[in-house]
C-alpha atoms as a PDB file:
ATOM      1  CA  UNK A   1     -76.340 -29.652  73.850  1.00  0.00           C
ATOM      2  CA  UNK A   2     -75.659 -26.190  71.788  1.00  0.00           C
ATOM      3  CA  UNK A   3     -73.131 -23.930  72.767  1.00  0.00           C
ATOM      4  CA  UNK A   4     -75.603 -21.666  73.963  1.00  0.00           C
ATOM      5  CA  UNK A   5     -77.285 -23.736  75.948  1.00  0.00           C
ATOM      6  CA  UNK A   6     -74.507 -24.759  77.637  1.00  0.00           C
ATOM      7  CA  UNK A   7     -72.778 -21.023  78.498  1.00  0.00           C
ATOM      8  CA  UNK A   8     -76.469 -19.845  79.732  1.00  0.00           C
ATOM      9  CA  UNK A   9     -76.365 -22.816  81.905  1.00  0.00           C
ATOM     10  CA  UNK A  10     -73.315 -21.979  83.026  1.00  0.00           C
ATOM     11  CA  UNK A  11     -73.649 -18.233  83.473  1.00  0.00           C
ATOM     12  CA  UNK A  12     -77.353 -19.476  85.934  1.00  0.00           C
ATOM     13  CA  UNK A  13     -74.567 -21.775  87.998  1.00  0.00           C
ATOM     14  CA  UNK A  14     -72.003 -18.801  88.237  1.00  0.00           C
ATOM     15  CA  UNK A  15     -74.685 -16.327  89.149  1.00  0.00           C
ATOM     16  CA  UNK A  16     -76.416 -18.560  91.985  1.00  0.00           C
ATOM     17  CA  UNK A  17     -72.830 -18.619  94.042  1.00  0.00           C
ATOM     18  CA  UNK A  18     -72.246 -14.733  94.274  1.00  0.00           C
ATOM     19  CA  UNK A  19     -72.535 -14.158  97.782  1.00  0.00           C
ATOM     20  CA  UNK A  20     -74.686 -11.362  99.311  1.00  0.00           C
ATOM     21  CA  UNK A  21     -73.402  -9.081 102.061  1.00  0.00           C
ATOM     22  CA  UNK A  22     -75.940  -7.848 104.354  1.00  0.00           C
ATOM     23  CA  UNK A  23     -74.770  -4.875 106.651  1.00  0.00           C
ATOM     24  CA  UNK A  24     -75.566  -2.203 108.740  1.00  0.00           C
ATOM     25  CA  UNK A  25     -77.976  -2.310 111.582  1.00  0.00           C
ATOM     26  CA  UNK A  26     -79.210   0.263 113.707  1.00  0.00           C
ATOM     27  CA  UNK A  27     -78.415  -1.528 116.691  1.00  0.00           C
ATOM     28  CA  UNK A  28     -74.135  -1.966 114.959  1.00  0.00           C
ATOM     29  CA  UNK A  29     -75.018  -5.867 114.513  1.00  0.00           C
ATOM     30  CA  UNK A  30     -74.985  -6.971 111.055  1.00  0.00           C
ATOM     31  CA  UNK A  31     -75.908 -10.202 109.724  1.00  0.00           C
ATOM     32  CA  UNK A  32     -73.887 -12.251 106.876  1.00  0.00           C
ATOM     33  CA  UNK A  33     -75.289 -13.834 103.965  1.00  0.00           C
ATOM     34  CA  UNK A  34     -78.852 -13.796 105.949  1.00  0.00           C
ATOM     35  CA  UNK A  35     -77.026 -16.362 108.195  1.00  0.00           C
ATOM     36  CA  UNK A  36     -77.753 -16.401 111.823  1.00  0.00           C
ATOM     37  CA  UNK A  37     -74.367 -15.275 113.086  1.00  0.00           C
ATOM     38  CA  UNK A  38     -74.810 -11.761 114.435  1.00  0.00           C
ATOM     39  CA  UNK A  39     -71.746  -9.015 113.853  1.00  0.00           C
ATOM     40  CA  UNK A  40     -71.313  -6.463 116.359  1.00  0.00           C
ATOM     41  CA  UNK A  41     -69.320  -4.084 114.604  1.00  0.00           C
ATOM     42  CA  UNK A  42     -67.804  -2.169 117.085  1.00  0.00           C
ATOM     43  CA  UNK A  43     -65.877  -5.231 117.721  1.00  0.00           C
ATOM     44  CA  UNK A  44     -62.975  -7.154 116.149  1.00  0.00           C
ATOM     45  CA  UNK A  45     -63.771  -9.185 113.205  1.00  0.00           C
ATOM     46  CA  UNK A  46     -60.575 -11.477 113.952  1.00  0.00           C
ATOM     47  CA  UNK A  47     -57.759 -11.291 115.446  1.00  0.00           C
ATOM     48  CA  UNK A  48     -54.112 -13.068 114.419  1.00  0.00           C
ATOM     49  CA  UNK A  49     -51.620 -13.317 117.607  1.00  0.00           C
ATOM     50  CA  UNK A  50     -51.857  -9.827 119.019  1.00  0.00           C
ATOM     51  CA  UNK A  51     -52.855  -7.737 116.026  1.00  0.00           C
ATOM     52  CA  UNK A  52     -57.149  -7.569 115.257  1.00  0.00           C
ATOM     53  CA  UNK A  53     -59.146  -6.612 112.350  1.00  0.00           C
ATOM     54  CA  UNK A  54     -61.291  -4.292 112.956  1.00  0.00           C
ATOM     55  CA  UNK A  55     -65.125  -4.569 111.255  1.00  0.00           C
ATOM     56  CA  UNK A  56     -64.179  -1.043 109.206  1.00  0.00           C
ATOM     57  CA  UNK A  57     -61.362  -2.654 107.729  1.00  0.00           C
ATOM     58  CA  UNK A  58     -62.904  -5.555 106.676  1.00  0.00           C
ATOM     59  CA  UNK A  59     -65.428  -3.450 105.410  1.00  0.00           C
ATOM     60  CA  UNK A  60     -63.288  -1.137 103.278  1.00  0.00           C
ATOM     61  CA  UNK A  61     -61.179  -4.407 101.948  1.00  0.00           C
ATOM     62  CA  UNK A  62     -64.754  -5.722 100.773  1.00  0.00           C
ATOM     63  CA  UNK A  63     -65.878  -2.697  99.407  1.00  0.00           C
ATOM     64  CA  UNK A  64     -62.705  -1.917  97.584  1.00  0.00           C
ATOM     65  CA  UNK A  65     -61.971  -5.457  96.265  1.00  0.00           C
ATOM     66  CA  UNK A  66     -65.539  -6.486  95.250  1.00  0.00           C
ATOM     67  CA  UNK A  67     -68.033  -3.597  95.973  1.00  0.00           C
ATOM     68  CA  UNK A  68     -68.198  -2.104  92.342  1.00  0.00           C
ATOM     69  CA  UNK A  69     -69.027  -5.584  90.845  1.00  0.00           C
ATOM     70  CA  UNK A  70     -71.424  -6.183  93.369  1.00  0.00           C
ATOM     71  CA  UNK A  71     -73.229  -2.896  93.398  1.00  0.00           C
ATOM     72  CA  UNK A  72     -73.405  -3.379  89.186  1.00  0.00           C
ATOM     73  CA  UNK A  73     -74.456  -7.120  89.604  1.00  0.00           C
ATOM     74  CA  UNK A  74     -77.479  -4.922  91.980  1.00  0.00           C
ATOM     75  CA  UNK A  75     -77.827  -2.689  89.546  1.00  0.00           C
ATOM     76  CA  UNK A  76     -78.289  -4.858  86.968  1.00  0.00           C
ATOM     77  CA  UNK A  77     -81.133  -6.639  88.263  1.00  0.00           C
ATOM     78  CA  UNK A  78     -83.248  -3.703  89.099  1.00  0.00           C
ATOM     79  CA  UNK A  79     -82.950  -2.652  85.433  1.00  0.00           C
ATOM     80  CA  UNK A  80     -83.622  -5.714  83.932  1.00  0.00           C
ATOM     81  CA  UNK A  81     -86.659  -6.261  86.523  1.00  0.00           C
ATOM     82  CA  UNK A  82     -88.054  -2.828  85.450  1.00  0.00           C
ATOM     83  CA  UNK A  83     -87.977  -2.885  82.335  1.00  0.00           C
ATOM     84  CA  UNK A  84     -89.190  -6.107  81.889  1.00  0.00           C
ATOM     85  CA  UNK A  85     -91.989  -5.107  84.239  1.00  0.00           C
ATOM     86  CA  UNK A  86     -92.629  -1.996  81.697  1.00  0.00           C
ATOM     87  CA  UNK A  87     -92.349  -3.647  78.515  1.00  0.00           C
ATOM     88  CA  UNK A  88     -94.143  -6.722  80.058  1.00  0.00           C
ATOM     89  CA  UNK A  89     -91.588  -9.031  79.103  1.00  0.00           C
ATOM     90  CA  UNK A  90     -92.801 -12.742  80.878  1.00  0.00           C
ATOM     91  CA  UNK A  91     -90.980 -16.023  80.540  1.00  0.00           C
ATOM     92  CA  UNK A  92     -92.804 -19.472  79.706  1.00  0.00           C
ATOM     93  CA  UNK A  93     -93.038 -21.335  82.952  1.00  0.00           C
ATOM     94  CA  UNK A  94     -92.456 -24.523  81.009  1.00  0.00           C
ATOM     95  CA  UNK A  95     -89.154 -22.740  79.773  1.00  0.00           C
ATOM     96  CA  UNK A  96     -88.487 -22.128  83.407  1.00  0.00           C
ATOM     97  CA  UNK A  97     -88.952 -25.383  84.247  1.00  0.00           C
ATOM     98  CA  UNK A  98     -86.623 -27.296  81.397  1.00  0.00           C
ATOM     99  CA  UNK A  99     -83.495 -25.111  83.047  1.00  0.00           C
ATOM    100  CA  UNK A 100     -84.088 -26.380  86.169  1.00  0.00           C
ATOM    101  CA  UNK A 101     -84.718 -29.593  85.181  1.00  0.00           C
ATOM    102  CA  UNK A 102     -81.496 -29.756  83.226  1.00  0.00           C
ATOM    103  CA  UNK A 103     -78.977 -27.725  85.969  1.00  0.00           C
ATOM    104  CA  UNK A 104     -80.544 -30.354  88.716  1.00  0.00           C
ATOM    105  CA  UNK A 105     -78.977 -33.368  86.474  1.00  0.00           C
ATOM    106  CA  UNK A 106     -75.670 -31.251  86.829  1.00  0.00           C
ATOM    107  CA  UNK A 107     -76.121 -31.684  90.724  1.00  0.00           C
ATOM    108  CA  UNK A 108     -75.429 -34.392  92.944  1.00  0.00           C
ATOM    109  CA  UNK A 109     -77.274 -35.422  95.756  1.00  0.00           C
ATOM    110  CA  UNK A 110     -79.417 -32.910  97.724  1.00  0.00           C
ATOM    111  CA  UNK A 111     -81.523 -32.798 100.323  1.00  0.00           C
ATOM    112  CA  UNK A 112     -84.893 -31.464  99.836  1.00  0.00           C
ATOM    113  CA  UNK A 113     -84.228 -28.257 101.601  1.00  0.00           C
ATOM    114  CA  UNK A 114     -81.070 -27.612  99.684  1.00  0.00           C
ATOM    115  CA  UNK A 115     -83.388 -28.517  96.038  1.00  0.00           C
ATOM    116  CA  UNK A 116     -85.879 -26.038  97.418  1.00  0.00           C
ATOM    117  CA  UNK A 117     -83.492 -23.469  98.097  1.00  0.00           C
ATOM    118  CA  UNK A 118     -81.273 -24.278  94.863  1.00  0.00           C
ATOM    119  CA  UNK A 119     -84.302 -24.436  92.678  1.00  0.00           C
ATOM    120  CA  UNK A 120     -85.555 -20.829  94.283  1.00  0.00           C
ATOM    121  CA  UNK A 121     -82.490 -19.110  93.087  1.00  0.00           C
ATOM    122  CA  UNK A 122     -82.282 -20.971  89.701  1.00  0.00           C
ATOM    123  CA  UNK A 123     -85.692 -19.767  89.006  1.00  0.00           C
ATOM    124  CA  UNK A 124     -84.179 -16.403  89.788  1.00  0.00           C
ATOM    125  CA  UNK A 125     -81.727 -16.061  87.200  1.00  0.00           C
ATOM    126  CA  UNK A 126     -83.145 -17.658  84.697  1.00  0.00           C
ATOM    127  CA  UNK A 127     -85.909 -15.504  84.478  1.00  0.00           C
ATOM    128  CA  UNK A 128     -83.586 -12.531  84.358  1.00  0.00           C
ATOM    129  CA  UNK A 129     -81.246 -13.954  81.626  1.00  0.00           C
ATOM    130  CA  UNK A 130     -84.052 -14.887  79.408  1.00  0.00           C
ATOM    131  CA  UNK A 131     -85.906 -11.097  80.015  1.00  0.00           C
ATOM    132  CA  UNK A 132     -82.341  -9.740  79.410  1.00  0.00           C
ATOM    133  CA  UNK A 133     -82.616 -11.872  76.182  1.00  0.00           C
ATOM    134  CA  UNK A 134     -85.573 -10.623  75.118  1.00  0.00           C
ATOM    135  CA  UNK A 135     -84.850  -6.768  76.367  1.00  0.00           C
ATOM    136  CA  UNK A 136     -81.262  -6.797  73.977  1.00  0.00           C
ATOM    137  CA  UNK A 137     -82.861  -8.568  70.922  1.00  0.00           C
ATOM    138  CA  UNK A 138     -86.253  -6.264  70.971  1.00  0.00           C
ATOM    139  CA  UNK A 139     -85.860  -4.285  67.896  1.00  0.00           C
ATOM    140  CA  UNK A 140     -84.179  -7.397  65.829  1.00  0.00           C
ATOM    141  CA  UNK A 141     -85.988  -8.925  63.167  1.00  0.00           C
ATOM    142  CA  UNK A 142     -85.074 -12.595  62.161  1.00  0.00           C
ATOM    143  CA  UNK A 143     -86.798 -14.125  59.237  1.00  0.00           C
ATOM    144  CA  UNK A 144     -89.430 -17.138  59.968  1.00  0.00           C
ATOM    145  CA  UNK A 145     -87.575 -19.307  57.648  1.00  0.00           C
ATOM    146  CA  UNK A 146     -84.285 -19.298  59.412  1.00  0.00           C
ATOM    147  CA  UNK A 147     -85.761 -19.324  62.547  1.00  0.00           C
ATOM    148  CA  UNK A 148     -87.694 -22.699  61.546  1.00  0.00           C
ATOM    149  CA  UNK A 149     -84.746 -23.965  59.804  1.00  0.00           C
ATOM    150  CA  UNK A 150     -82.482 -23.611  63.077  1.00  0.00           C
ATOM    151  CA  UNK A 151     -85.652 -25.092  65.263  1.00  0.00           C
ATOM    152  CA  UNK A 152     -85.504 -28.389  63.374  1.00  0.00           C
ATOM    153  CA  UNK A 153     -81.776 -28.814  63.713  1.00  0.00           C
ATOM    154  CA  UNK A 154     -81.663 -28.567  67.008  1.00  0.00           C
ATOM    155  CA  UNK A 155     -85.325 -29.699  68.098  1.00  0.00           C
ATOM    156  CA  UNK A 156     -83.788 -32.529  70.176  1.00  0.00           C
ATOM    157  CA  UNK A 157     -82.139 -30.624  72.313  1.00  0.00           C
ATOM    158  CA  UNK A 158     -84.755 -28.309  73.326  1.00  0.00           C
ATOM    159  CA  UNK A 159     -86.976 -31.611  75.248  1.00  0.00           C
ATOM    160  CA  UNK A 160     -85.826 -32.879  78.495  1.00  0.00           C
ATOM    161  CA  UNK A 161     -86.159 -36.531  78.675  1.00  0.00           C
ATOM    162  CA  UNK A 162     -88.105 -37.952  81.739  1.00  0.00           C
ATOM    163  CA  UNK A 163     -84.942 -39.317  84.320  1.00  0.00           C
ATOM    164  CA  UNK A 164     -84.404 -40.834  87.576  1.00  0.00           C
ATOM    165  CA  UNK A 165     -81.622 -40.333  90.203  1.00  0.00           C
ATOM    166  CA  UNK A 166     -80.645 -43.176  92.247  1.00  0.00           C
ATOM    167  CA  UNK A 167     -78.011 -44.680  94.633  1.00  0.00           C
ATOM    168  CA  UNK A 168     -78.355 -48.140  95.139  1.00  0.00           C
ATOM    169  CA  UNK A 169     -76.409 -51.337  97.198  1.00  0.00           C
ATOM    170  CA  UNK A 170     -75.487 -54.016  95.797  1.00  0.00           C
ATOM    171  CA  UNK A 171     -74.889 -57.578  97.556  1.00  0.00           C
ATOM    172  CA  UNK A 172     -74.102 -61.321  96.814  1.00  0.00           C
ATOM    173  CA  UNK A 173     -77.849 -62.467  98.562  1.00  0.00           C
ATOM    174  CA  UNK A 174     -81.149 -61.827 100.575  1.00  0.00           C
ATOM    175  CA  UNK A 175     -79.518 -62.791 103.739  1.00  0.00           C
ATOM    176  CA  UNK A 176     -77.457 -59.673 103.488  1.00  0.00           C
ATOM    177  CA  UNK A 177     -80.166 -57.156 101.835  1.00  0.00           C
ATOM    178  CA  UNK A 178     -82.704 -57.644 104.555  1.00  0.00           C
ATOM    179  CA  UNK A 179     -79.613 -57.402 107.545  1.00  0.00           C
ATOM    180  CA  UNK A 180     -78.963 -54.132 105.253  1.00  0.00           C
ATOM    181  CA  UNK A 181     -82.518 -53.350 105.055  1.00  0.00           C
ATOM    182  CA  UNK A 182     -82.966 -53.853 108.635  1.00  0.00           C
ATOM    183  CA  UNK A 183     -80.092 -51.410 109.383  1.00  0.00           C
ATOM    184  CA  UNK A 184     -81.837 -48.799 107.376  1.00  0.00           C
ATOM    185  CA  UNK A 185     -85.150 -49.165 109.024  1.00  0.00           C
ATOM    186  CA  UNK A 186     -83.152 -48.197 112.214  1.00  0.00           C
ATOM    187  CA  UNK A 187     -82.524 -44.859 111.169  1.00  0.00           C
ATOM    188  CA  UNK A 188     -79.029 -46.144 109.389  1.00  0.00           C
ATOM    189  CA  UNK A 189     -77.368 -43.853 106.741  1.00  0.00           C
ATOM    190  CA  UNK A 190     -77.858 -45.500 103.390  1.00  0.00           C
ATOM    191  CA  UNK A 191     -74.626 -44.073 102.052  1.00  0.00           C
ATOM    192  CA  UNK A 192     -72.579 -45.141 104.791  1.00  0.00           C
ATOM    193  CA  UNK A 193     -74.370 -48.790 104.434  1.00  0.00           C
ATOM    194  CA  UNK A 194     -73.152 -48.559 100.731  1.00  0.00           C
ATOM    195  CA  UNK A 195     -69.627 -48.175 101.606  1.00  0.00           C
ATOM    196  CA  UNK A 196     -69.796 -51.317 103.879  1.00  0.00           C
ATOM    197  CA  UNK A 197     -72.092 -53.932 102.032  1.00  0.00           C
ATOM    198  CA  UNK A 198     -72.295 -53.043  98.631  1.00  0.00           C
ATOM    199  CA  UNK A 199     -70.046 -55.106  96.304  1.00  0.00           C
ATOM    200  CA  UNK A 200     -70.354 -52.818  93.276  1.00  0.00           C
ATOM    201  CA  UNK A 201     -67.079 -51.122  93.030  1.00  0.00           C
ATOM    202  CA  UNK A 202     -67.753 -48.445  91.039  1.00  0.00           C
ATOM    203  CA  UNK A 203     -70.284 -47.024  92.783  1.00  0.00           C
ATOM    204  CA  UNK A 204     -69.538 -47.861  96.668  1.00  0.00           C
ATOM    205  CA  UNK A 205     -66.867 -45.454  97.561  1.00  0.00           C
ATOM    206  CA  UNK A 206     -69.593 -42.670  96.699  1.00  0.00           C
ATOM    207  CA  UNK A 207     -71.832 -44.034  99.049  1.00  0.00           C
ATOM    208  CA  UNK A 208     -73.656 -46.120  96.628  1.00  0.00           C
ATOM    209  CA  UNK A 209     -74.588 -43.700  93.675  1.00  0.00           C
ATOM    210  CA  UNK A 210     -75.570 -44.165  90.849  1.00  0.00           C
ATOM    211  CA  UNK A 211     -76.018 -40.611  89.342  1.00  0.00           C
ATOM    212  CA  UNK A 212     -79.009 -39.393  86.855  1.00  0.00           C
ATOM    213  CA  UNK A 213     -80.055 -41.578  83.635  1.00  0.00           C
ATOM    214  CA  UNK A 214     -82.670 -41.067  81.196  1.00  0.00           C
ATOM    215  CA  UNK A 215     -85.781 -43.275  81.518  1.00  0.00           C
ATOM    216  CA  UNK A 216     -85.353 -44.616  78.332  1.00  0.00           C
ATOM    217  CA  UNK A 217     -81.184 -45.445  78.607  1.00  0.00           C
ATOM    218  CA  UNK A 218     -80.574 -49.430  77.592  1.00  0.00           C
ATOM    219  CA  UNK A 219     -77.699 -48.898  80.836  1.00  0.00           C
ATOM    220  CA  UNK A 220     -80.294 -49.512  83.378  1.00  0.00           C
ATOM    221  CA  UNK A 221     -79.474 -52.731  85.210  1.00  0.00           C
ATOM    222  CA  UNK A 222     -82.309 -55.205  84.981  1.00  0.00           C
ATOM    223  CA  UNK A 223     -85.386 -54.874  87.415  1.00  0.00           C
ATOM    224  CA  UNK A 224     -84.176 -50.780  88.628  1.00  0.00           C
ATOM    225  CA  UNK A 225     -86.627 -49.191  86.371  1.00  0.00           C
ATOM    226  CA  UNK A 226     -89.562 -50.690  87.074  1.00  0.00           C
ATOM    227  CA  UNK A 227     -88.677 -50.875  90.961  1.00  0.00           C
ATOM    228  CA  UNK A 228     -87.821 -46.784  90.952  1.00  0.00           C
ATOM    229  CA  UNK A 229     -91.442 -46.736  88.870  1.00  0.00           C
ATOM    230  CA  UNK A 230     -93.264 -47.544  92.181  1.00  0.00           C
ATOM    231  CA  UNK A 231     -90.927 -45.585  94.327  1.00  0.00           C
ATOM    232  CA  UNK A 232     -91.464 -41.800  96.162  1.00  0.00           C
ATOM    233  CA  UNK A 233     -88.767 -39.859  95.811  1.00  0.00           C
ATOM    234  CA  UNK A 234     -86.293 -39.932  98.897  1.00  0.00           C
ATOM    235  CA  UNK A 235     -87.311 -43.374  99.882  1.00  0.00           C
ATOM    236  CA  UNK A 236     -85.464 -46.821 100.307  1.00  0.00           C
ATOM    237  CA  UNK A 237     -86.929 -49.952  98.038  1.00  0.00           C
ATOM    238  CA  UNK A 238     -87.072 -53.798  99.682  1.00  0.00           C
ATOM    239  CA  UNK A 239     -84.474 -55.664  98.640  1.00  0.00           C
ATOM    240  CA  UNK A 240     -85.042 -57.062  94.813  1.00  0.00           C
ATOM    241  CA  UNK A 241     -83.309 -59.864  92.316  1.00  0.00           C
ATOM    242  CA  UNK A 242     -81.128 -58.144  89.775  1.00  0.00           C
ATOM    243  CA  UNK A 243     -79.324 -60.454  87.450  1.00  0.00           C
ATOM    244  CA  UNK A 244     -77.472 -62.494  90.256  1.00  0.00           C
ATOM    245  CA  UNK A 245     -77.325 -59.789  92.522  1.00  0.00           C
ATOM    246  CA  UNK A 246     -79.636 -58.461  95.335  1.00  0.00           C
ATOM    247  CA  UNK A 247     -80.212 -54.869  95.500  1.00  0.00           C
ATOM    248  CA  UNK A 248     -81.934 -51.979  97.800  1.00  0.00           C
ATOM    249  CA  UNK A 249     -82.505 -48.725  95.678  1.00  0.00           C
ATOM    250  CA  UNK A 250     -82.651 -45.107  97.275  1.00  0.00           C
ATOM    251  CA  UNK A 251     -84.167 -43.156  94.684  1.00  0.00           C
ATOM    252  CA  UNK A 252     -83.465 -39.467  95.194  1.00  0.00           C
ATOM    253  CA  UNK A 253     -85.024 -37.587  92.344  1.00  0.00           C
ATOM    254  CA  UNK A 254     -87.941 -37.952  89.192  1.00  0.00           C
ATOM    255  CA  UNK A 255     -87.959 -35.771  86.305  1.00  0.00           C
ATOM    256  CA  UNK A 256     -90.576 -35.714  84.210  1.00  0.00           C
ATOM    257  CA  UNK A 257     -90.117 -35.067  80.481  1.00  0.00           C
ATOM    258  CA  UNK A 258     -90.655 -31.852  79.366  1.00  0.00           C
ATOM    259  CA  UNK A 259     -91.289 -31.426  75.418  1.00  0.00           C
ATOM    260  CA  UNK A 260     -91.887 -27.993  73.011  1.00  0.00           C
ATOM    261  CA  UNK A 261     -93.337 -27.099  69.902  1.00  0.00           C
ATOM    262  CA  UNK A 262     -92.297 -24.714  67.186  1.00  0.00           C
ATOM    263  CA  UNK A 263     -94.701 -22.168  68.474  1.00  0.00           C
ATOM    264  CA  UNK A 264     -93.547 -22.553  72.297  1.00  0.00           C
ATOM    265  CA  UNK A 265     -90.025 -22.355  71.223  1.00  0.00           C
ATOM    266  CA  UNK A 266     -90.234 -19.625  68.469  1.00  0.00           C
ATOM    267  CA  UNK A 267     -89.855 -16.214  70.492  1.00  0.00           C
ATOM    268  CA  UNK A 268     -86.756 -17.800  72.220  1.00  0.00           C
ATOM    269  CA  UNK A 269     -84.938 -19.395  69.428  1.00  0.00           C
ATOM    270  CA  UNK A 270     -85.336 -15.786  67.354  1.00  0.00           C
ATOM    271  CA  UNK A 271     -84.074 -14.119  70.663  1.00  0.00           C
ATOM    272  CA  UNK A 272     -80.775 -16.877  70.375  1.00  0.00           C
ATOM    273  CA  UNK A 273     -80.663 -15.987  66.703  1.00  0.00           C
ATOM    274  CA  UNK A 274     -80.970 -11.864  67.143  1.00  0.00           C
ATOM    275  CA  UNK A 275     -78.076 -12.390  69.869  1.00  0.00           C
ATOM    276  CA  UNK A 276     -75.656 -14.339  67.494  1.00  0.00           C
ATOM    277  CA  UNK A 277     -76.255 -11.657  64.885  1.00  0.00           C
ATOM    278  CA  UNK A 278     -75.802  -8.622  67.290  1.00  0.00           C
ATOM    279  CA  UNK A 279     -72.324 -10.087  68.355  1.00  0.00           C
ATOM    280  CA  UNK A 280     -73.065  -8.694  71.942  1.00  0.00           C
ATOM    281  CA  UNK A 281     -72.571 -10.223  75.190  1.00  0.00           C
ATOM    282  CA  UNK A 282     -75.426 -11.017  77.776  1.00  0.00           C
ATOM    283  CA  UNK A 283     -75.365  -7.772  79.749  1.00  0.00           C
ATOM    284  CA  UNK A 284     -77.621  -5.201  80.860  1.00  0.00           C
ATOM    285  CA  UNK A 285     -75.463  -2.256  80.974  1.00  0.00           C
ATOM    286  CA  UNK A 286     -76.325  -0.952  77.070  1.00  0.00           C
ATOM    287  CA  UNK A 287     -79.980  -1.026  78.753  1.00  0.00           C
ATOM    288  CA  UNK A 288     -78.718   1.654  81.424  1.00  0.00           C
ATOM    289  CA  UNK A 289     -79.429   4.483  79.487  1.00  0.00           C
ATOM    290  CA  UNK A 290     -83.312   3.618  79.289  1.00  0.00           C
ATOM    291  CA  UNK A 291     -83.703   4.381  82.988  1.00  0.00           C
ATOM    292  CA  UNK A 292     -82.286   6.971  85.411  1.00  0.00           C
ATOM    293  CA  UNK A 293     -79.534   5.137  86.926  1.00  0.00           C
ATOM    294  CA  UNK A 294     -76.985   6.799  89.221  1.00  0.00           C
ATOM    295  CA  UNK A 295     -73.986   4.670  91.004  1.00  0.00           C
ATOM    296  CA  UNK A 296     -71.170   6.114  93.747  1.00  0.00           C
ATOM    297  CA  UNK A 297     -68.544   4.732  91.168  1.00  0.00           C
ATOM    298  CA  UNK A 298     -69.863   7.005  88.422  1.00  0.00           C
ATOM    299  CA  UNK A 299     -66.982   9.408  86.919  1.00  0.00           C
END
């Protein structure tokens, strides 16, 4: 994986765990983080021994200890979003896809709800790094020949291989996989099953898991592949001969493979080029200037 890869994977992971403040309210209730827990603000936020803090002060401390970065984080978006709007600045959903594809690997296990959820604010921020991209590096002109050149170096890397997530448990016999499997037709937790049948040590303290591996990885124990092959996601296999082991497989997640061409990859390696030769970090303030922008922590 490129170092650029890697940082604008990074900077998507950063971005998705700023937390939003929601306030004010006609009413004085406020929500948090569009949670459920209402905030009447005419009451104490907390209180330690005899002393309280009041919801102003709590309010001031946020806005005074994060409330600029925030507001410019805000800020930020709205200009990209524009002007990426006006210019008409759109980002390949395959592209899209491939980012998401390879954070999720970074992940462990989640439920569907939290993929959905995860996946919504990925989509998110990628979109607005890769406009940024393209909004910084608009008047740059990089020559065909090194942006070829750089495509075939590092043409590997740009494909996501198809891959499979999987926990699995791992016993001495059938006897014990089918009192196992029984237990998890009952409504039993597979991880917690794991922990108390499985004999693979490596993986049974972690409730059985196994992690991501590419399709085509020669580590895949004998028989998983094809078993996962025939699986839907979130679902349990029968119990199966592996070697001289019997094993039950919870697959989790499939990727499929995702694969580019020069000419689907062109606009976006330039953009990584023009960014290298401008020397300039990935931010949207130097774009400022193009709209009307006006802040409370202007000087």
């Amino acid at each position: 994986m490129n170092k650029k890869l890697l940082w604008g994977m990074i900077v998507v992971l950063l971005i998705t765990n700023i937390t939003t403040l929601i306030f004010w309210g006609q009413t004085g209730i406020g929500s948090i983080d569009g949670g459920n827990m209402g905030i009447d603000q005419t009451e104490p936020v907390a209180s330690v021994g005899d002393q309280t803090i009041s919801y102003d002060e709590w309010i001031t401390a946020l806005r005074e200890n994060n409330g600029e970065n925030q507001l410019k984080h805000l800020i930020n978006q709205q200009v990209v979003q524009q002007l990426a709007d006006a210019n008409n600045v759109t980002i390949d959903e395959k592209i899209i896809a491939r980012e998401i594809a390879l954070l999720t690997t970074m992940q462990g296990v989640m439920t569907e709800e939290e993929t959905n959820r995860k996946e919504a604010e990925w989509r998110e921020d990628i979109i607005h790094r890769y406009q940024l991209e393209a909004l910084l590096t608009a008047d740059a002109n990089i020559p065909d020949e090194d942006i070829r050149s750089y495509y075939e170096d590092y043409r590997d890397q740009y494909d996501v291989q198809a891959s499979t997530q999987i926990s699995h448990i791992v016993v001495d016999g059938f006897e014990t996989a089918e009192k196992v499997h029984t237990e998890l037709e009952n409504g039993a937790s597979f991880s917690l099953l794991a922990q108390e049948y499985s004999i693979d040590d490596e993986t049974k303290d972690e409730g059985g898991y196994f992690g991501f591996l590419v399709n085509t990885s020669q580590f895949w124990p004998a028989g998983y592949l094809d078993k996962v092959e025939e699986m839907e996601e979130r679902t349990y296999s029968e119990p199966f001969q592996s070697n001289e082991n019997v094993v039950i497989i919870y697959l989790h997640r499939k990727l499929p493979p995702i694969t580019f061409d020069y000419e689907e990859m062109k606009p976006y390696v330039e953009r990584e080029l023009a960014m290298d030769e401008l020397d300039q970090s990935l931010s949207a303030e130097s774009l400022w200037d193009e709209l009307d922008v006006e802040w409370m922590y202007e000087e």
